[in-house]
Protein backbone atom coordinates (compact mmCIF):
# COMPACT_ATOMS: atom_id res chain seq x y z
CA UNK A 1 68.00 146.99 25.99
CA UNK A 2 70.98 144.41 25.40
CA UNK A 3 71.24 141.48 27.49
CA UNK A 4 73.78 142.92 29.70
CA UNK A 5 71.99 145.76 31.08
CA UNK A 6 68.21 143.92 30.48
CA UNK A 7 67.79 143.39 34.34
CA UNK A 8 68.65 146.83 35.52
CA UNK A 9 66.08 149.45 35.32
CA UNK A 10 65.59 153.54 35.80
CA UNK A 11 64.23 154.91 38.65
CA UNK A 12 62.43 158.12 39.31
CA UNK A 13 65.67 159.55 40.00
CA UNK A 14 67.56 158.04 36.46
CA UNK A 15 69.77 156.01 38.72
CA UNK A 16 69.99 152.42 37.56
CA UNK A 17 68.89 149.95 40.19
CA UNK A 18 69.58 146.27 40.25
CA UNK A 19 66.69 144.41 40.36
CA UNK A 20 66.47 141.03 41.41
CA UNK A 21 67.18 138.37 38.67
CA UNK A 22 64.13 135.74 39.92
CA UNK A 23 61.65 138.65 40.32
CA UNK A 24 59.84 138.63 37.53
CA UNK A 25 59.34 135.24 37.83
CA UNK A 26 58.30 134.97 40.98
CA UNK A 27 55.72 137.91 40.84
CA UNK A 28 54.10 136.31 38.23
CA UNK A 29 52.87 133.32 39.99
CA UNK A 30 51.29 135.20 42.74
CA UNK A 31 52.14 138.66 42.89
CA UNK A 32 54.37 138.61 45.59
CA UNK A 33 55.70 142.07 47.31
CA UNK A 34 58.85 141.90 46.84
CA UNK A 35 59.42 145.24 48.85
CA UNK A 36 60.98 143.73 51.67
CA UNK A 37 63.31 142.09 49.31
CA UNK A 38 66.53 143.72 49.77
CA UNK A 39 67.55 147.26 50.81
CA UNK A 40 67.60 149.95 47.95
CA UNK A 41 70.65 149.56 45.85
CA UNK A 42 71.45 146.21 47.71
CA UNK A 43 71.40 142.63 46.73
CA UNK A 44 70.54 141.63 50.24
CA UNK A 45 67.55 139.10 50.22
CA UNK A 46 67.67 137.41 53.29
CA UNK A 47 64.07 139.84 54.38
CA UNK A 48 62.83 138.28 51.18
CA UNK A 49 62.74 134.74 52.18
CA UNK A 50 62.09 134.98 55.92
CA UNK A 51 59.10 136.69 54.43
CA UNK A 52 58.31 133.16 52.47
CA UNK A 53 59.02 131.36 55.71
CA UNK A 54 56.36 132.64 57.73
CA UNK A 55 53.75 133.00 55.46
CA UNK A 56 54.43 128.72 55.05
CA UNK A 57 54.09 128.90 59.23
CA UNK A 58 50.71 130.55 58.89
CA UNK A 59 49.38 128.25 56.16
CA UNK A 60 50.82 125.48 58.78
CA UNK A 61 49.03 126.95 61.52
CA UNK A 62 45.56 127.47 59.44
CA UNK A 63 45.09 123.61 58.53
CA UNK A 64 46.03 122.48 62.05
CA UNK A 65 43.43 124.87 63.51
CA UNK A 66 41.02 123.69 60.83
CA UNK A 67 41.91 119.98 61.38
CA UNK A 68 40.99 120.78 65.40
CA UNK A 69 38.05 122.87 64.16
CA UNK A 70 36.87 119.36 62.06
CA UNK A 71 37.59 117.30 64.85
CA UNK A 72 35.62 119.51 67.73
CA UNK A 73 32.81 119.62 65.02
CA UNK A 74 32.93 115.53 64.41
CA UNK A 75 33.02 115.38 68.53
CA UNK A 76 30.05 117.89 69.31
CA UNK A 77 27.59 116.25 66.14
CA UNK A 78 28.70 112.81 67.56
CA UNK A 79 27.38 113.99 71.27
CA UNK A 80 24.38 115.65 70.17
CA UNK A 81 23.33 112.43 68.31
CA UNK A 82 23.78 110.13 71.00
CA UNK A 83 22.15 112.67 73.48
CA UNK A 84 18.98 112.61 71.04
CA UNK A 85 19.01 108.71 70.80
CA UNK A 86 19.62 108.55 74.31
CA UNK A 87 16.41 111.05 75.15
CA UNK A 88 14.02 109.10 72.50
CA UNK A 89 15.05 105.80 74.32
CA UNK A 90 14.45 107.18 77.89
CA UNK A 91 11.14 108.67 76.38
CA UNK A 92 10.36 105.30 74.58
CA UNK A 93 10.98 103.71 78.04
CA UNK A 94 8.93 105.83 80.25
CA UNK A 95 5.84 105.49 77.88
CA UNK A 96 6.31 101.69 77.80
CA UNK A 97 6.31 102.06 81.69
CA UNK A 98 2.93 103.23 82.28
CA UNK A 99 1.96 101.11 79.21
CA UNK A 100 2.87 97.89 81.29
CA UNK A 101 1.05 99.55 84.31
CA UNK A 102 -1.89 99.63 82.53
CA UNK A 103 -1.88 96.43 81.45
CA UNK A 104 -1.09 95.32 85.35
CA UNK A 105 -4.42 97.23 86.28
CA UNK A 106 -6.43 95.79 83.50
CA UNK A 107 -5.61 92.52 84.11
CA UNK A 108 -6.34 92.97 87.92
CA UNK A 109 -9.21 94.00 87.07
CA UNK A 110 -10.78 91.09 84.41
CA UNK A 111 -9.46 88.53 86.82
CA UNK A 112 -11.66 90.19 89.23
CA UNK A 113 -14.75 90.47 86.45
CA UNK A 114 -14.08 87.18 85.57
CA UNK A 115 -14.27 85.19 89.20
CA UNK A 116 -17.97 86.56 88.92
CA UNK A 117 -18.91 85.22 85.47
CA UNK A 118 -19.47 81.92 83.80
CA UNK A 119 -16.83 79.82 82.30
CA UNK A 120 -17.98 80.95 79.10
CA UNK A 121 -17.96 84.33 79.65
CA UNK A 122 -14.85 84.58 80.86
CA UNK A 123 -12.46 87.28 79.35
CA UNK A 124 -9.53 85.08 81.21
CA UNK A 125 -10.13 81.31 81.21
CA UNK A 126 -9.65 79.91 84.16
CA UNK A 127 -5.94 78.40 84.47
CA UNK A 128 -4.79 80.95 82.17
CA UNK A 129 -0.96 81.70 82.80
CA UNK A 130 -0.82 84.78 80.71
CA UNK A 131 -3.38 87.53 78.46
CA UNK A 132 -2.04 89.48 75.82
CA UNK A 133 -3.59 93.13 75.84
CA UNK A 134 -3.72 95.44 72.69
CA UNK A 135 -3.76 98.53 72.89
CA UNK A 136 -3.34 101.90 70.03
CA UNK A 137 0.52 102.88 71.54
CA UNK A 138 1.40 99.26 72.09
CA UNK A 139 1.09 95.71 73.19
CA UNK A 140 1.34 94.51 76.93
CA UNK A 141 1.75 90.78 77.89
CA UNK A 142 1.30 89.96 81.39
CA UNK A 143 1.88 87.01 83.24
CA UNK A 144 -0.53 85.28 85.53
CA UNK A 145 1.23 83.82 88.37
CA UNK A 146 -0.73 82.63 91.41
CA UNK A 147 1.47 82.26 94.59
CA UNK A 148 -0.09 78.42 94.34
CA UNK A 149 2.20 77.74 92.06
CA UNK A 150 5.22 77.97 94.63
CA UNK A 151 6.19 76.03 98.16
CA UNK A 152 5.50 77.54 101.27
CA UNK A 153 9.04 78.44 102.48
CA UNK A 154 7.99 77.71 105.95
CA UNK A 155 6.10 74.43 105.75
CA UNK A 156 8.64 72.88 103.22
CA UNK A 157 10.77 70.50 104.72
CA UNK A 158 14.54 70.18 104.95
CA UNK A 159 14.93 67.52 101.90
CA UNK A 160 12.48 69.37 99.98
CA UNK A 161 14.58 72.83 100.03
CA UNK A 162 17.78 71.34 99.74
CA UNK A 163 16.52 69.55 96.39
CA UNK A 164 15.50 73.14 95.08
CA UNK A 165 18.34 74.84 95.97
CA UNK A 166 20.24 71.60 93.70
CA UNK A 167 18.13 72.96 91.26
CA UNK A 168 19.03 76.30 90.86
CA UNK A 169 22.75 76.38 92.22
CA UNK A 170 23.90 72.38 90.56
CA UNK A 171 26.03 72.24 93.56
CA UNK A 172 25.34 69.78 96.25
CA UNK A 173 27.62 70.71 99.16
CA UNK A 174 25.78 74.39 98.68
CA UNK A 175 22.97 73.21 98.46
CA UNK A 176 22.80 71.48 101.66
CA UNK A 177 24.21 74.60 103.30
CA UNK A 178 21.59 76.39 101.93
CA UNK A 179 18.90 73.78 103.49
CA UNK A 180 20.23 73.76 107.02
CA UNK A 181 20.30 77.89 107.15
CA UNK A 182 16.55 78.12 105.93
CA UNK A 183 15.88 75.53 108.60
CA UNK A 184 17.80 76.98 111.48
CA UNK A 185 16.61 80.48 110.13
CA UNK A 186 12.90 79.82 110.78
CA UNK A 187 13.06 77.33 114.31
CA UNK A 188 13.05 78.75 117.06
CA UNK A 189 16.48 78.67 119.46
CA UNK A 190 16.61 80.43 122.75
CA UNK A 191 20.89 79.56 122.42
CA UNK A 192 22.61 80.97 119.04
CA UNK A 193 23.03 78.36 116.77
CA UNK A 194 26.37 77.84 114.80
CA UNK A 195 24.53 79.84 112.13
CA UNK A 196 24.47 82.84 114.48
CA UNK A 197 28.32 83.27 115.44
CA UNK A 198 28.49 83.29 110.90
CA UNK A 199 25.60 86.17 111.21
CA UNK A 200 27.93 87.65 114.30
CA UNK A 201 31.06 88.07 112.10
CA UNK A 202 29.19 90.53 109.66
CA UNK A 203 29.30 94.69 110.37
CA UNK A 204 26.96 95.40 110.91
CA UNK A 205 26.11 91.94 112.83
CA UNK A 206 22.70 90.34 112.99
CA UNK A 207 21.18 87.21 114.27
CA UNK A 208 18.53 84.91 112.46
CA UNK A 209 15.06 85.54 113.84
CA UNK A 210 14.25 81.91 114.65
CA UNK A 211 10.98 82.42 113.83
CA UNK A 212 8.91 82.27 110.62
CA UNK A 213 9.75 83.88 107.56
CA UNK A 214 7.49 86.41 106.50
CA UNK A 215 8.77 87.92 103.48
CA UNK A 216 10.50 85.99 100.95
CA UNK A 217 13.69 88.69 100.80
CA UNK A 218 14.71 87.60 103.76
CA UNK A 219 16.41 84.28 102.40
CA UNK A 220 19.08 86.99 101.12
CA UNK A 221 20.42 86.68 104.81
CA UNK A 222 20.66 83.44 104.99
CA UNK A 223 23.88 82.07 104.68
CA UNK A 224 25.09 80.68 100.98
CA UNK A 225 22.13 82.67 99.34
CA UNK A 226 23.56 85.09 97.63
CA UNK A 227 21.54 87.50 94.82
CA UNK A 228 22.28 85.37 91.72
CA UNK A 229 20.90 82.23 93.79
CA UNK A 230 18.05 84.49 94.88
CA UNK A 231 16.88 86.32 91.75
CA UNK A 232 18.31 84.00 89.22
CA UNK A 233 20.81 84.72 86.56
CA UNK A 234 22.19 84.23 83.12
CA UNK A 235 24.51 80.89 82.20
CA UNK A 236 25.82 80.38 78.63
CA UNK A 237 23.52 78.40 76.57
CA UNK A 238 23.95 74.56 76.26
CA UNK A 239 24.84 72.36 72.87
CA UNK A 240 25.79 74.26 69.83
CA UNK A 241 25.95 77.89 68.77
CA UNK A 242 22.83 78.46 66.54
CA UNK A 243 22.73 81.14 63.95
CA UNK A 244 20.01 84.05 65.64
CA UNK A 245 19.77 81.85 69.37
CA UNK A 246 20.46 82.95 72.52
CA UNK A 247 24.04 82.89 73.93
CA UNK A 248 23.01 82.67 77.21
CA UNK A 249 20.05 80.92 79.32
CA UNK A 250 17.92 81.70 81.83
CA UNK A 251 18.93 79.92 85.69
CA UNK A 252 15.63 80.45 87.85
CA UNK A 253 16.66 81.52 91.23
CA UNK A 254 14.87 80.41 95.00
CA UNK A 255 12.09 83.34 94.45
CA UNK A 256 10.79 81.16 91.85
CA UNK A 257 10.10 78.06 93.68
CA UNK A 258 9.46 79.40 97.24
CA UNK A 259 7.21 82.25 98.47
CA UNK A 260 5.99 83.02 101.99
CA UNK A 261 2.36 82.82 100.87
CA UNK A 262 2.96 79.72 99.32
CA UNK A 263 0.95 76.25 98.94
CA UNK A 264 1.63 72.54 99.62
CA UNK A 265 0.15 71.77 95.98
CA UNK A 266 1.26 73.48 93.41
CA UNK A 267 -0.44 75.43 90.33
CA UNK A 268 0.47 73.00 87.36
CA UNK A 269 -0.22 75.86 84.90
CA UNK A 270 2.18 77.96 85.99
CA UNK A 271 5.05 76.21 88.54
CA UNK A 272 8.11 76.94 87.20
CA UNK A 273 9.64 74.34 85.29
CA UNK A 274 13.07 74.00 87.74
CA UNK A 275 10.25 73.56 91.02
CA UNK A 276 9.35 70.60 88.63
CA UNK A 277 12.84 69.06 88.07
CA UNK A 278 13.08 69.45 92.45
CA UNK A 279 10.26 67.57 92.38
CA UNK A 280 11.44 64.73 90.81
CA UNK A 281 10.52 65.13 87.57
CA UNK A 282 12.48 63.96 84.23
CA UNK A 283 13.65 66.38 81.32
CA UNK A 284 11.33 65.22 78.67
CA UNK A 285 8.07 65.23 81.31
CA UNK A 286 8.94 68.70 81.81
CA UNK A 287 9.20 69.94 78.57
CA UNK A 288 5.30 68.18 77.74
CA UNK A 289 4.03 69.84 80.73
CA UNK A 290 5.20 73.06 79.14
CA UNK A 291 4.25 72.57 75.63
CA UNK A 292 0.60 71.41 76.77
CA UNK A 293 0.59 74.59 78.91
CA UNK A 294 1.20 76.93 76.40
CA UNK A 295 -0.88 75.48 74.19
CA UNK A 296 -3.87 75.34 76.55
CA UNK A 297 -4.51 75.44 80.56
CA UNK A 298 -4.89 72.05 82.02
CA UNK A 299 -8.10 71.17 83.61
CA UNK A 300 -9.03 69.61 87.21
CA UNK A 301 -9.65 66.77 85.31
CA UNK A 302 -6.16 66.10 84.12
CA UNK A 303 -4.12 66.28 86.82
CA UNK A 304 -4.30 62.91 87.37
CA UNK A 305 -1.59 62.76 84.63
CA UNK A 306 0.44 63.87 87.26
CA UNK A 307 -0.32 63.25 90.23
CA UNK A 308 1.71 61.18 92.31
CA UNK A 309 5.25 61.79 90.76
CA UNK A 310 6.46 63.43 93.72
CA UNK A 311 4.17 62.07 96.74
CA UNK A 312 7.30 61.39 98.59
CA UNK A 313 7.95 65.01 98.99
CA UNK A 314 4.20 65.59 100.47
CA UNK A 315 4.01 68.07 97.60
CA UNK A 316 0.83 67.50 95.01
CA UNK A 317 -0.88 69.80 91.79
CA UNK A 318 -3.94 71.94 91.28
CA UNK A 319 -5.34 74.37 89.12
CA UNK A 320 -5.60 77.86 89.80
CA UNK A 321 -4.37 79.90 92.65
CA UNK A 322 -5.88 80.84 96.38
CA UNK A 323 -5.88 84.85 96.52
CA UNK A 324 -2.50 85.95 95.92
CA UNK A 325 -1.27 87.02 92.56
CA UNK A 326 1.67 88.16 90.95
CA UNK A 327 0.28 90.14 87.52
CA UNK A 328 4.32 90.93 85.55
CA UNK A 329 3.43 93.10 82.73
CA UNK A 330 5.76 93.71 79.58
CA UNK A 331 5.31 96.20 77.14
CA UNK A 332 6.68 97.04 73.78
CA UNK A 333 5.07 100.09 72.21
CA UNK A 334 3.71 100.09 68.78
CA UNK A 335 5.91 101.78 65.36
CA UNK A 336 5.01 102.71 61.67
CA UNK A 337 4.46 99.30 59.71
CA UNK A 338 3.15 97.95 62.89
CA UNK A 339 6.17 96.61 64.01
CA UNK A 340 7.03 96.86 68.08
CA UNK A 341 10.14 98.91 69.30
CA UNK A 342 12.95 96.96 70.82
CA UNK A 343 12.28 98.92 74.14
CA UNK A 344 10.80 96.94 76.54
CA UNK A 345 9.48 97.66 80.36
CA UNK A 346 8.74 95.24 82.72
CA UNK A 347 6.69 95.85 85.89
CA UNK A 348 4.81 93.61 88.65
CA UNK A 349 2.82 93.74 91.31
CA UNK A 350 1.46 91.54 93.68
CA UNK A 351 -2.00 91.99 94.59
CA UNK A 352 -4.43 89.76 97.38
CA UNK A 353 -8.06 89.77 96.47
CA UNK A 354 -9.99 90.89 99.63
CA UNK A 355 -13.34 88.81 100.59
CA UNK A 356 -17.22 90.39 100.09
CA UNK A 357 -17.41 92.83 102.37
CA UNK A 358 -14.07 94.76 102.30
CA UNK A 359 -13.67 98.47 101.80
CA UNK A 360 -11.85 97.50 98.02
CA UNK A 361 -11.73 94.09 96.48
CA UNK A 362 -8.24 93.80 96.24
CA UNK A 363 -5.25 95.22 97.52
CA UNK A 364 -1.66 95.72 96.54
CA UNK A 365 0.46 94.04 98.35
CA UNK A 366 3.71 94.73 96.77
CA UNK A 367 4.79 97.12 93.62
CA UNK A 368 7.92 95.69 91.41
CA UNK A 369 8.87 99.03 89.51
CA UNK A 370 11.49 96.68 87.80
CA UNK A 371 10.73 93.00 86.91
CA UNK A 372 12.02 90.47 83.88
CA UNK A 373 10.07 88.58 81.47
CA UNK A 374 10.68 86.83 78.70
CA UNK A 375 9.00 88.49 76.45
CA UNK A 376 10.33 87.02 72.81
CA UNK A 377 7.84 83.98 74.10
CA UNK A 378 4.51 85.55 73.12
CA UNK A 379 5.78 86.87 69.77
């Protein structure tokens, strides 16, 4: 076949038939069907390359649906592993729940065993401010805390709340506001005091009951006392940015230094240590009464250290508590290597021991499904 005639071909009929010049070329590189190409005995090849078209709109349309397929994939395996994390942390935190409950019980009950042994035999010295508990699925730390070791809200008197409400809020007009609503709050008044038409303006409205406090949440009526004040808070740290410190600090709040059940001389083992700066003392005294603390309970026989500092304020020390405890348990359950998991639970309870005779030696007064601690303290 010559050149000329080399791209025309016989058919089953003998008729020559023009076929296309780029055809062999291009059903070589994928075996394209080039039966649409062009009518029979045509050049016409406009079929041929909206055939090309489309098949370049489904390859389109088959990475875009495999692109969404990827990213539904990425999405669901993303949800499923924070779902599992976030089920193994709730289950983490329910078991270190009843953990700290336990250790609430137990410690209820070796203070109890231990009021009826020797000093030696103790299994919780006496002045103790906190007991460390081990047990197989974890380790519980709770916290000792007599109501001793906080003023009696009702007895205190007007200078001595408004110099613990300096202490937690730092503001002095505040402060004093805070004072003269506790005051007015617990005297009596037949006439509504000024305090009253503030109470009045609230919906729903409420007057003070002029009459003593008897549980300590009631100060979150009182005006200026607001939750932070209350409950404490968190304040940025002081000085410097340390490598691995805390950004922010603890601020004690009133519930810390007053109580309804409380005492005109505190517990020096276990006051906290912003009572102590109301009472007069200095920074650096502070921080020794601390250190000694944690370190060993004082003893009866060195309070004198201490006593007198804050006479003016009719407010002295002791060692040890009446009947009234607060036991705040924290738990951190127990991992491979023995290391303790970063979950941590927090529960308290405040519980009255009950005089011989009683139909149970103790009794829970109040249940705190939800407490704080600081718990990096007894690592």
């Amino acid at each position: 076949m010559t050149t000329a005639n080399r791209y025309w071909s016989f058919s089953t009929s003998h008729r020559l038939k023009p076929v296309p010049p780029f055809a062999d070329r291009l059903s070589t590189t994928g075996g394209t069907d080039f039966s649409l190409c062009g009518p029979t005995g045509g050049t016409d090849f406009s079929l041929c390359g909206r055939h090309i078209r489309q098949s370049g709109s489904a390859l389109l349309a088959v990475l875009w649906l495999a692109a969404g397929l990827a990213a539904i994939g990425i999405s669901v395996s993303a949800t499923v592993r924070g779902e599992t994390e976030r089920v193994a942390t709730a289950e983490d935190s329910l078991r270190a729940y009843y953990l700290a409950a336990g250790g609430v019980e137990r410690a209820v009950l070796e203070l109890l065993w231990s009021a009826q042994q020797t000093p030696d035999k103790r299994t919780i010295p006496i002045g103790a401010n906190a007991v460390v508990f081990p047990f197989p699925s974890g380790v519980v730390r709770v916290e000792i805390i007599p109501e001793s070791s906080k003023i009696d809200v009702n007895a205190a008197s007007p200078e001595l709340l408004y110099r613990i409400a300096l202490a937690v809020t730092g503001n002095d007009a505040r402060s004093r506001e805070i004072a003269d609503a506790i005051v007015d709050w617990r005297r009596p008044s037949p006439q509504p005091s000024a305090f009253d038409q503030y109470y009045s303006s609230f919906i729903p409205s409420f007057r003070a009951s002029h009459s003593s406090i008897r549980e300590i949440e009631e100060l979150l009526l009182v005006k200026g006392v607001t939750p932070d004040i209350f409950y404490g808070s968190y304040a940025p740290a002081e000085g410097p940015a340390l490598a691995g410190a805390a950004r922010l600090a603890e601020r004690p709040g009133l519930m810390d230094c007053l109580s309804v059940f409380g005492s005109s001389a505190v517990d020096i083992n276990t006051v906290s240590p912003v009572l102590l700066a109301a009472l007069g003392m200095d920074p650096n005294t502070i921080a020794a009464i601390l250190s000694r603390r944690w370190q060993q309970p004082f003893t009866a026989s060195e309070l004198s250290v201490v006593q007198g500092v804050n006479g003016q304020l009719g407010v002295g020390f002791r060692v040890g508590g009446n009947t009234i405890f607060t036991m705040r348990a924290t738990a951190r359950l127990s991992l491979a290597g023995g290391r303790l998991s970063d979950v941590r639970r927090t529960v308290g309870a405040m519980v009255k021991y009950m005089p011989v005779g009683y139909d149970s030696p103790f009794h829970v007064l109040r249940w705190y499904d939800t407490a704080w601690s600081d718990f990096a303290n007894a690592r």
